[in-house]
PDB file of N, CA and C in Angstrom:
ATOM      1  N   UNK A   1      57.178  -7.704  15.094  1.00  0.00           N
ATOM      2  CA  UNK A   1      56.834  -6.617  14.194  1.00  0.00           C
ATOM      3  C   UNK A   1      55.478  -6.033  14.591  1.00  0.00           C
ATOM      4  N   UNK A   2      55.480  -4.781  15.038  1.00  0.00           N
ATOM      5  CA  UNK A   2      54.100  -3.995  15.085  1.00  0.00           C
ATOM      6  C   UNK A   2      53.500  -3.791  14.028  1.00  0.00           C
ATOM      7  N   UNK A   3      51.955  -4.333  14.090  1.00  0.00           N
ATOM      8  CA  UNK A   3      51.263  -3.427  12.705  1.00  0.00           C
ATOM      9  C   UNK A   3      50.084  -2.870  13.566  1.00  0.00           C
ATOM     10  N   UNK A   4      50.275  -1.355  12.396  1.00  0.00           N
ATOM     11  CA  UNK A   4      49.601  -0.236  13.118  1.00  0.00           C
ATOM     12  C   UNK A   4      49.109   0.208  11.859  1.00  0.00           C
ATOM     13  N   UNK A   5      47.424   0.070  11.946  1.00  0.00           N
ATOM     14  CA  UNK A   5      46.744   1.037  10.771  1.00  0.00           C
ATOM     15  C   UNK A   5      47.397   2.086  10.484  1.00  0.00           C
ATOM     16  N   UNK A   6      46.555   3.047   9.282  1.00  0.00           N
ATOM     17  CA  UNK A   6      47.364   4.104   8.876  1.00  0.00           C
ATOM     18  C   UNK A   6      47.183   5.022  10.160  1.00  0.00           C
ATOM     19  N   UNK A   7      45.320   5.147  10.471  1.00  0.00           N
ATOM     20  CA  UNK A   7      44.987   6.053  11.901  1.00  0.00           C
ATOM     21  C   UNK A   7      45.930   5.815  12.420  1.00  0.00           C
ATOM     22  N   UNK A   8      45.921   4.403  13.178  1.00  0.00           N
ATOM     23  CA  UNK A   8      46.983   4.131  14.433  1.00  0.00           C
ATOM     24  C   UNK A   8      48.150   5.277  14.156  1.00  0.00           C
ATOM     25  N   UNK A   9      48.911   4.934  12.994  1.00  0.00           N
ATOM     26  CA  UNK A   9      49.989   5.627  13.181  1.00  0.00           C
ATOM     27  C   UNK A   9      50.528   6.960  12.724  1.00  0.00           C
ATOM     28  N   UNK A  10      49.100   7.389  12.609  1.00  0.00           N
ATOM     29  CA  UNK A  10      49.216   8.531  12.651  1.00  0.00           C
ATOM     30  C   UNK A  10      49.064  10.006  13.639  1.00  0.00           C
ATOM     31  N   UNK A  11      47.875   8.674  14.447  1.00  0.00           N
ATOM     32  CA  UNK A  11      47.879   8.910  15.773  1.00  0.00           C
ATOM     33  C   UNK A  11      49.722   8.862  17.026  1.00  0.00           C
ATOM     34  N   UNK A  12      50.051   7.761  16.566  1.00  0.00           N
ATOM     35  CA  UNK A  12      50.571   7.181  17.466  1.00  0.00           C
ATOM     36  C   UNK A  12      52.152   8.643  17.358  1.00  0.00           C
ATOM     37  N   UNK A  13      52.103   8.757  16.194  1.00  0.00           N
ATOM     38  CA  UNK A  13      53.132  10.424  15.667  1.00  0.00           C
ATOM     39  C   UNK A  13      52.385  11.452  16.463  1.00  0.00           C
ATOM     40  N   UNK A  14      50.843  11.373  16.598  1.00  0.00           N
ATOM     41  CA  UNK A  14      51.004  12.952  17.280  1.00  0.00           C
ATOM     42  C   UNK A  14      51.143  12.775  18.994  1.00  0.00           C
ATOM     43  N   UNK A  15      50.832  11.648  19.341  1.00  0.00           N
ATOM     44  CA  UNK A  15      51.288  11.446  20.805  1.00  0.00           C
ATOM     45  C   UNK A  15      52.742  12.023  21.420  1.00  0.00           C
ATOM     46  N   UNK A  16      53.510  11.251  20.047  1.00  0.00           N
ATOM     47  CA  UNK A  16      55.088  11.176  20.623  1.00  0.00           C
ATOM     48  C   UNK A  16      55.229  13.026  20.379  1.00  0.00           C
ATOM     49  N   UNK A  17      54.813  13.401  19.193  1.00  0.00           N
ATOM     50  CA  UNK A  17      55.104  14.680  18.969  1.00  0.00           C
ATOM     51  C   UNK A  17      54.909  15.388  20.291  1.00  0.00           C
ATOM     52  N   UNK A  18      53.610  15.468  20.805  1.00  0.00           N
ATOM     53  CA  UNK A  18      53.069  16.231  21.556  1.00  0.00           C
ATOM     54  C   UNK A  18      53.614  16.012  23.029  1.00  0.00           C
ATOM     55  N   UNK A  19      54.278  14.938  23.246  1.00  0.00           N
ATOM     56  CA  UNK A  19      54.919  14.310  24.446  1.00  0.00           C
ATOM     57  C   UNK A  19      56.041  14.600  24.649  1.00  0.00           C
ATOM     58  N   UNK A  20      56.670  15.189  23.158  1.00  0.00           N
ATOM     59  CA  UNK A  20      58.201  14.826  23.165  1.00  0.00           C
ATOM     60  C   UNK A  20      58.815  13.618  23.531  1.00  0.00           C
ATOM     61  N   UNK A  21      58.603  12.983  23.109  1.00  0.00           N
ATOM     62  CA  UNK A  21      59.064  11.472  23.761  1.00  0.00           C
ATOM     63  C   UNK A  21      60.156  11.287  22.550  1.00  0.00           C
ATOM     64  N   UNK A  22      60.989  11.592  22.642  1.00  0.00           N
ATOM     65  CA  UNK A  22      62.420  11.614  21.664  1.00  0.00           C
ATOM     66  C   UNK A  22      63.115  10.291  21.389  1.00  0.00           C
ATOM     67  N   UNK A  23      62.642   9.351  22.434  1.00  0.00           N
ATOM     68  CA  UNK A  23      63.371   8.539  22.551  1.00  0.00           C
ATOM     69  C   UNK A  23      62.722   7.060  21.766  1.00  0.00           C
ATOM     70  N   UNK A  24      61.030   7.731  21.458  1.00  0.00           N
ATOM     71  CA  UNK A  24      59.814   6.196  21.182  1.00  0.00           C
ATOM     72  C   UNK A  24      60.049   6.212  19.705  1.00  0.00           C
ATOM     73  N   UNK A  25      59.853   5.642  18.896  1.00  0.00           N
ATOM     74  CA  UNK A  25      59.645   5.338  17.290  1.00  0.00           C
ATOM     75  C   UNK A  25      57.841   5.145  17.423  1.00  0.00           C
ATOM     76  N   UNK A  26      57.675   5.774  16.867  1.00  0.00           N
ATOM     77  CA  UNK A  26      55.797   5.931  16.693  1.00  0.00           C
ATOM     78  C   UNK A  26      55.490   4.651  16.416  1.00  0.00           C
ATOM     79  N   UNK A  27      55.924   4.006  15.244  1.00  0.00           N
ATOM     80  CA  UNK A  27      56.062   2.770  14.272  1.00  0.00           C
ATOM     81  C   UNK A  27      56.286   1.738  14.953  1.00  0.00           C
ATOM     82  N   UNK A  28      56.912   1.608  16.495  1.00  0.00           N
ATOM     83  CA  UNK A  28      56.765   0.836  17.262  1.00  0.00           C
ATOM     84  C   UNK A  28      55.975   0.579  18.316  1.00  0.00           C
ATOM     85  N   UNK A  29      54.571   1.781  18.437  1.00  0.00           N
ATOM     86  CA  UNK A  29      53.818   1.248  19.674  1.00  0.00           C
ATOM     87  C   UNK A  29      52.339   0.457  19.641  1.00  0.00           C
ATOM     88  N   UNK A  30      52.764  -0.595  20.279  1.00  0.00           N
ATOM     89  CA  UNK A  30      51.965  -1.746  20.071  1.00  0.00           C
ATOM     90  C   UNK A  30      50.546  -1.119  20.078  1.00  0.00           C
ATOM     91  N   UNK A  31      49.689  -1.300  18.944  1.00  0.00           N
ATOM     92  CA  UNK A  31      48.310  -0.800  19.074  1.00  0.00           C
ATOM     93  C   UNK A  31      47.120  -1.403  20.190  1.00  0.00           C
ATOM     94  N   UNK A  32      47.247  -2.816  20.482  1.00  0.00           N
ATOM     95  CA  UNK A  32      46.774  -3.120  22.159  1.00  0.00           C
ATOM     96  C   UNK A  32      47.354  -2.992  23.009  1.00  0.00           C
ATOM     97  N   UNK A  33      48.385  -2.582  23.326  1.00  0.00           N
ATOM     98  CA  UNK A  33      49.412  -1.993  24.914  1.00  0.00           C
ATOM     99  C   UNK A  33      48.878  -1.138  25.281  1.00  0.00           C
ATOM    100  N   UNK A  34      48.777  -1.454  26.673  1.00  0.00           N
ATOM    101  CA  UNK A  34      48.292  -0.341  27.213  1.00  0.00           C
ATOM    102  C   UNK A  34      48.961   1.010  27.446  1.00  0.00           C
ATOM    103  N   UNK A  35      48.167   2.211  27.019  1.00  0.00           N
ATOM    104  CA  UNK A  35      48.881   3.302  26.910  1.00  0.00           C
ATOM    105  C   UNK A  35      49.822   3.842  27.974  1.00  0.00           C
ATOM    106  N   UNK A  36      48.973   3.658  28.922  1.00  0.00           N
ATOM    107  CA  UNK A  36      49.425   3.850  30.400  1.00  0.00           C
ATOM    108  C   UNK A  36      49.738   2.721  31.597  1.00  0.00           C
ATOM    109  N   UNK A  37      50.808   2.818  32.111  1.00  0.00           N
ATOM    110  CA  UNK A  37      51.206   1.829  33.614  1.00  0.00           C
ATOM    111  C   UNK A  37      52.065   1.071  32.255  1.00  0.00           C
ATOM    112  N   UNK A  38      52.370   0.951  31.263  1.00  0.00           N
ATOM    113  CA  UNK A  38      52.758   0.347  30.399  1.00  0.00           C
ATOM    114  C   UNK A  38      54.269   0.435  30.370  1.00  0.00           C
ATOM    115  N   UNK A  39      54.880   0.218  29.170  1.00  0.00           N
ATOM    116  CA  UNK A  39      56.569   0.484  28.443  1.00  0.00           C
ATOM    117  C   UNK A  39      56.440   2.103  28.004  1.00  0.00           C
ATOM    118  N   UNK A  40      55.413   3.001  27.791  1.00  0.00           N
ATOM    119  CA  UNK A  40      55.641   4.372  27.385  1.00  0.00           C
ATOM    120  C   UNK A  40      55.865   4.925  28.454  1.00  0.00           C
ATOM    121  N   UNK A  41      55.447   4.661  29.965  1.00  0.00           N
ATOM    122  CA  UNK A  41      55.522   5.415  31.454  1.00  0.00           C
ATOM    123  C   UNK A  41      54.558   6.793  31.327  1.00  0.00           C
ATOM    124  N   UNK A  42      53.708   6.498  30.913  1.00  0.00           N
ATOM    125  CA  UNK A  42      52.294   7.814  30.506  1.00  0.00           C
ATOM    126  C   UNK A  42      51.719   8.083  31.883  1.00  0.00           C
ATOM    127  N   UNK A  43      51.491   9.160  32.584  1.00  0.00           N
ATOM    128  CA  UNK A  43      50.429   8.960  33.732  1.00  0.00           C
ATOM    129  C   UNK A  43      49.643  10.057  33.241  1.00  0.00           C
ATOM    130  N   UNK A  44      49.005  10.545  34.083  1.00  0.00           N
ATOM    131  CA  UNK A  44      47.388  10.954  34.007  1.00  0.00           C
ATOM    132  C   UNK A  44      47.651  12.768  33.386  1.00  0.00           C
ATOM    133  N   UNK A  45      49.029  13.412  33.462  1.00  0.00           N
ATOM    134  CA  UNK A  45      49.370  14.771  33.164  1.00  0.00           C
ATOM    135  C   UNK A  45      49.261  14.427  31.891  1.00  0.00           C
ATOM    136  N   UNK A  46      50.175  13.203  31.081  1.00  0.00           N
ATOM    137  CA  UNK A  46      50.353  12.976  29.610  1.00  0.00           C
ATOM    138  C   UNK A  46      48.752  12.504  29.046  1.00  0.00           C
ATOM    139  N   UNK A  47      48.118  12.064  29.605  1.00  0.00           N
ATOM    140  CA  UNK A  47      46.935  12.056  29.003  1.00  0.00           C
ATOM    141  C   UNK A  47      45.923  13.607  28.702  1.00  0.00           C
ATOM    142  N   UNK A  48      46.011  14.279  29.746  1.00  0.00           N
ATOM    143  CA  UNK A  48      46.241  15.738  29.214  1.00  0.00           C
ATOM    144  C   UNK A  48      46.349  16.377  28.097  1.00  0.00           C
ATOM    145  N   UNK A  49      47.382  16.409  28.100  1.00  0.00           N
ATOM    146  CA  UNK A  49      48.639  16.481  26.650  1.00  0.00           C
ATOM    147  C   UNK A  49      48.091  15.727  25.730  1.00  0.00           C
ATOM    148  N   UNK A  50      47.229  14.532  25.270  1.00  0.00           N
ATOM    149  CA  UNK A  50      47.357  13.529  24.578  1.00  0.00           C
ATOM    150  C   UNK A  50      45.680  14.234  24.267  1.00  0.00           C
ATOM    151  N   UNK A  51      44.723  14.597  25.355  1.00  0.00           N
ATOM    152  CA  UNK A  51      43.487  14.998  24.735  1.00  0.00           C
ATOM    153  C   UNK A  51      43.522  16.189  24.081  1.00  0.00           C
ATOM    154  N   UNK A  52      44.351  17.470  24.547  1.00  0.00           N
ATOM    155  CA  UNK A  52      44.601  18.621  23.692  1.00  0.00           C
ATOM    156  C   UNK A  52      45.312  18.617  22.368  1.00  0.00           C
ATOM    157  N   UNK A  53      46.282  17.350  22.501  1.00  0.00           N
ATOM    158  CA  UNK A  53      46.236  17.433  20.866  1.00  0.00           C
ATOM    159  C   UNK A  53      45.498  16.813  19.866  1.00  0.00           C
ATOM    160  N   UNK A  54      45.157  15.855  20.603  1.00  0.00           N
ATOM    161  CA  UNK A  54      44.188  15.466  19.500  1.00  0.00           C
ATOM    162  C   UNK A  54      42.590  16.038  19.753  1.00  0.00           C
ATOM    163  N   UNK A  55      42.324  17.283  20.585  1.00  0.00           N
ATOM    164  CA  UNK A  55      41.198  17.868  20.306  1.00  0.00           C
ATOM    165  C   UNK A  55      41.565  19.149  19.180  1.00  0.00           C
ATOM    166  N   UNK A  56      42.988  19.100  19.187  1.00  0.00           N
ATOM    167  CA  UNK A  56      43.390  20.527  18.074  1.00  0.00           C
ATOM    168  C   UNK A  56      43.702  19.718  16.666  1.00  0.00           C
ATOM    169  N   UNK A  57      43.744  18.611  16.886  1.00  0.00           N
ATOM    170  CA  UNK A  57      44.312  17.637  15.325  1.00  0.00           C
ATOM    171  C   UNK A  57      42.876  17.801  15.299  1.00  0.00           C
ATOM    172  N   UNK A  58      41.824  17.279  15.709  1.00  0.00           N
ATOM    173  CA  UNK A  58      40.925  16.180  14.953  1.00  0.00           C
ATOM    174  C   UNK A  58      39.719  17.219  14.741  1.00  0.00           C
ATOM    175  N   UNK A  59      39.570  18.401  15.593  1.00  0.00           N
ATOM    176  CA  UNK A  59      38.181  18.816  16.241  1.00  0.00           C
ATOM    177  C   UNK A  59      37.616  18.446  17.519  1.00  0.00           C
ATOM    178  N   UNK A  60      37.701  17.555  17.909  1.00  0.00           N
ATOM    179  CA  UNK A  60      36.747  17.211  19.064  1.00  0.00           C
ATOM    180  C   UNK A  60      37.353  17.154  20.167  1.00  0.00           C
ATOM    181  N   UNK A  61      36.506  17.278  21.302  1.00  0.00           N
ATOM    182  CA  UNK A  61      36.485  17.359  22.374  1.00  0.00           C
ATOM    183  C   UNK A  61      36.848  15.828  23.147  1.00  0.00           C
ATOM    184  N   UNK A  62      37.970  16.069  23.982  1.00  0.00           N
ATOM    185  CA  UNK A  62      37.873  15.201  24.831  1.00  0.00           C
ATOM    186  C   UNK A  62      37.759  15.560  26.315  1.00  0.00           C
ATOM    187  N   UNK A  63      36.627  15.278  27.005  1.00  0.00           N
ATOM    188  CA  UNK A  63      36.723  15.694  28.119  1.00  0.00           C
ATOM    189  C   UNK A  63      37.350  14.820  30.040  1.00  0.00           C
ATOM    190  N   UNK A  64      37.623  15.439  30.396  1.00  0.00           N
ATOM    191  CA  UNK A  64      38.231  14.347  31.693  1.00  0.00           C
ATOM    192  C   UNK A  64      36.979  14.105  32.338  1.00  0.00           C
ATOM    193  N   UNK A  65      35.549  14.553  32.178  1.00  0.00           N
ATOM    194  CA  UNK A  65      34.781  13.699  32.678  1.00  0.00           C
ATOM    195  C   UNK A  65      34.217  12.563  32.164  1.00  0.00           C
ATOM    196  N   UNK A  66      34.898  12.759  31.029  1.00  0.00           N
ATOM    197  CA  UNK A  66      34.070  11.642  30.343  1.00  0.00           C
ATOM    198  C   UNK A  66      33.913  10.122  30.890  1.00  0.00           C
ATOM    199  N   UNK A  67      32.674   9.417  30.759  1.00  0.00           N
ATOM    200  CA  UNK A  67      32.449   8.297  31.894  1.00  0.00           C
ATOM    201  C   UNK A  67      33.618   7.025  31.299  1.00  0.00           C
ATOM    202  N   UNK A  68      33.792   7.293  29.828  1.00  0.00           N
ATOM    203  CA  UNK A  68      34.288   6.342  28.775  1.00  0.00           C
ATOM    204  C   UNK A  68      35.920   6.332  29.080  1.00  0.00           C
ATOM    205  N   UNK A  69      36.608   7.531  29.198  1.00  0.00           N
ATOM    206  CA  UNK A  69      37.763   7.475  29.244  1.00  0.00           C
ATOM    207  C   UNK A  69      38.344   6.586  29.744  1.00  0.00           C
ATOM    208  N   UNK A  70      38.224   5.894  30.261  1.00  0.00           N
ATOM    209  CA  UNK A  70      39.358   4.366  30.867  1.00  0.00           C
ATOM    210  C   UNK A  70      39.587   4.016  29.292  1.00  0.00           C
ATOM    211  N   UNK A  71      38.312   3.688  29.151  1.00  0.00           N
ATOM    212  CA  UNK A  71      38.402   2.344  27.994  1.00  0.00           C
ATOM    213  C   UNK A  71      39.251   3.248  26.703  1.00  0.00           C
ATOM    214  N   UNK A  72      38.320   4.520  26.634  1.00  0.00           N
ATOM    215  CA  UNK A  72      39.211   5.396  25.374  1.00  0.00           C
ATOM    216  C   UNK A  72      40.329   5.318  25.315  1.00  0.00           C
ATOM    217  N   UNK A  73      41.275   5.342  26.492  1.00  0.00           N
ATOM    218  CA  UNK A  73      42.555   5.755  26.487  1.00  0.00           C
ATOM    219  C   UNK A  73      43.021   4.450  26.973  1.00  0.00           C
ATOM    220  N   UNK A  74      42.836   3.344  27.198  1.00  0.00           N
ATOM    221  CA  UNK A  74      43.371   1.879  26.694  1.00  0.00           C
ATOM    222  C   UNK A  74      44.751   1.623  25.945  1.00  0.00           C
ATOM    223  N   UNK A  75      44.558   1.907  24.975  1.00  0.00           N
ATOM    224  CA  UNK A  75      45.656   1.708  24.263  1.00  0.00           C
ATOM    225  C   UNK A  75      45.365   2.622  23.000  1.00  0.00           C
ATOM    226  N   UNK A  76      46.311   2.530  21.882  1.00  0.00           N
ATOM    227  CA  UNK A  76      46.545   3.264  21.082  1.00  0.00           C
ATOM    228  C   UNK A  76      45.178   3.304  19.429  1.00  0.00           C
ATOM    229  N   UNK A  77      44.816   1.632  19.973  1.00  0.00           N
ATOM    230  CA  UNK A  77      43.840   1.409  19.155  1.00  0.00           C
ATOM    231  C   UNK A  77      42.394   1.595  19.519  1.00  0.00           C
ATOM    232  N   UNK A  78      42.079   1.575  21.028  1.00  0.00           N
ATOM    233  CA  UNK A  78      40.877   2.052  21.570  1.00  0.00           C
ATOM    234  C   UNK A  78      40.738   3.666  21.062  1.00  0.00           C
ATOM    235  N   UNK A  79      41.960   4.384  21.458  1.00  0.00           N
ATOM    236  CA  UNK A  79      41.709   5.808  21.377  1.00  0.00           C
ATOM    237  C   UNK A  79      41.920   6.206  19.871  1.00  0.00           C
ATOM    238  N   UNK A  80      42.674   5.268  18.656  1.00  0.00           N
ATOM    239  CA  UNK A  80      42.084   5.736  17.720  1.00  0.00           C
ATOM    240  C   UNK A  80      40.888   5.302  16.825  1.00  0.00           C
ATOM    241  N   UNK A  81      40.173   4.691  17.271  1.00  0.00           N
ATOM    242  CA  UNK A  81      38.912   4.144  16.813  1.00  0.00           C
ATOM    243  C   UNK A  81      37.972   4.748  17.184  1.00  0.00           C
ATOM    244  N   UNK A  82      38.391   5.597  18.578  1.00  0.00           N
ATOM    245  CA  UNK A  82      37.214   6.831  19.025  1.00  0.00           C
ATOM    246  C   UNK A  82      37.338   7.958  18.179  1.00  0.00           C
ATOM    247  N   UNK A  83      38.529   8.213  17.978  1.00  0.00           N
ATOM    248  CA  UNK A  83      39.041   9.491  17.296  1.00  0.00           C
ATOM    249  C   UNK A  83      38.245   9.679  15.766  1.00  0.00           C
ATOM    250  N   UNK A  84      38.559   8.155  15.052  1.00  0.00           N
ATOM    251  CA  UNK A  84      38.054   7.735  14.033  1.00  0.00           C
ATOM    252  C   UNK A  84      36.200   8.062  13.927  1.00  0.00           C
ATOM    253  N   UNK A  85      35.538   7.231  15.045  1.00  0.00           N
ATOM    254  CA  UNK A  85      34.510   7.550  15.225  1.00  0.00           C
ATOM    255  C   UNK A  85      33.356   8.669  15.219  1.00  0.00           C
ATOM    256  N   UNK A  86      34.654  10.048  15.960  1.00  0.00           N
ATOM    257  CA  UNK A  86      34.043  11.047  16.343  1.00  0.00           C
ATOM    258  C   UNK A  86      34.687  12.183  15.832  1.00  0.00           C
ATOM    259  N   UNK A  87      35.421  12.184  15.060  1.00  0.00           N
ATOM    260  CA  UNK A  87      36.102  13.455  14.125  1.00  0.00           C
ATOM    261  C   UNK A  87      35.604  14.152  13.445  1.00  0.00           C
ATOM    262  N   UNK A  88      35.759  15.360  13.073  1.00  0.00           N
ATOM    263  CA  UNK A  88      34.799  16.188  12.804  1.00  0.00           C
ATOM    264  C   UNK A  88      35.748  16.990  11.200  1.00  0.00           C
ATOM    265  N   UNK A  89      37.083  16.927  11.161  1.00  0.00           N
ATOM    266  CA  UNK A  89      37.986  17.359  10.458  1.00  0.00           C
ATOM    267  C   UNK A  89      38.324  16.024   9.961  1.00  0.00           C
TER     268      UNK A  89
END
């Protein structure tokens, strides 16, 4: 059984949304799995996708230079604890 904060999974809905990933249940992605090289098959275009929506959900900026991004985009709980952190809406 996955447990996923409320963030987590509310996050974890706008991923799939924004991915179209038709096939994932939000409610099932493990909040320490890694987002990427993982069971979702994410590479570096879907992370893309994954900072524009949640720079249009949340307010903020995510940038691809950022020095942090490995760790941000970790898993589902790294990147919503940043989100959490740095939201502006």
């Amino acid at each position: 059984m996955v447990t996923q904060t409320a963030a987590e999974h509310e996050l974890a809905v706008l991923i799939v949304d924004a991915l179209n990933l038709e096939t994932v249940d939000p409610s099932q992605i493990e909040p320490n799995a890694p987002l990427f090289g993982g069971d979702l098959g994410l590479d570096s275009i879907d992370a893309l996708e994954i900072a524009l929506a949640v720079s249009k959900r949340y307010g903020l900026q995510l940038r691809s230079d950022h020095p942090d991004n490995q760790r941000i985009f970790s898993s589902l709980h790294a990147l919503s604890e940043y989100v959490e952190r740095e939201r502006t809406v």
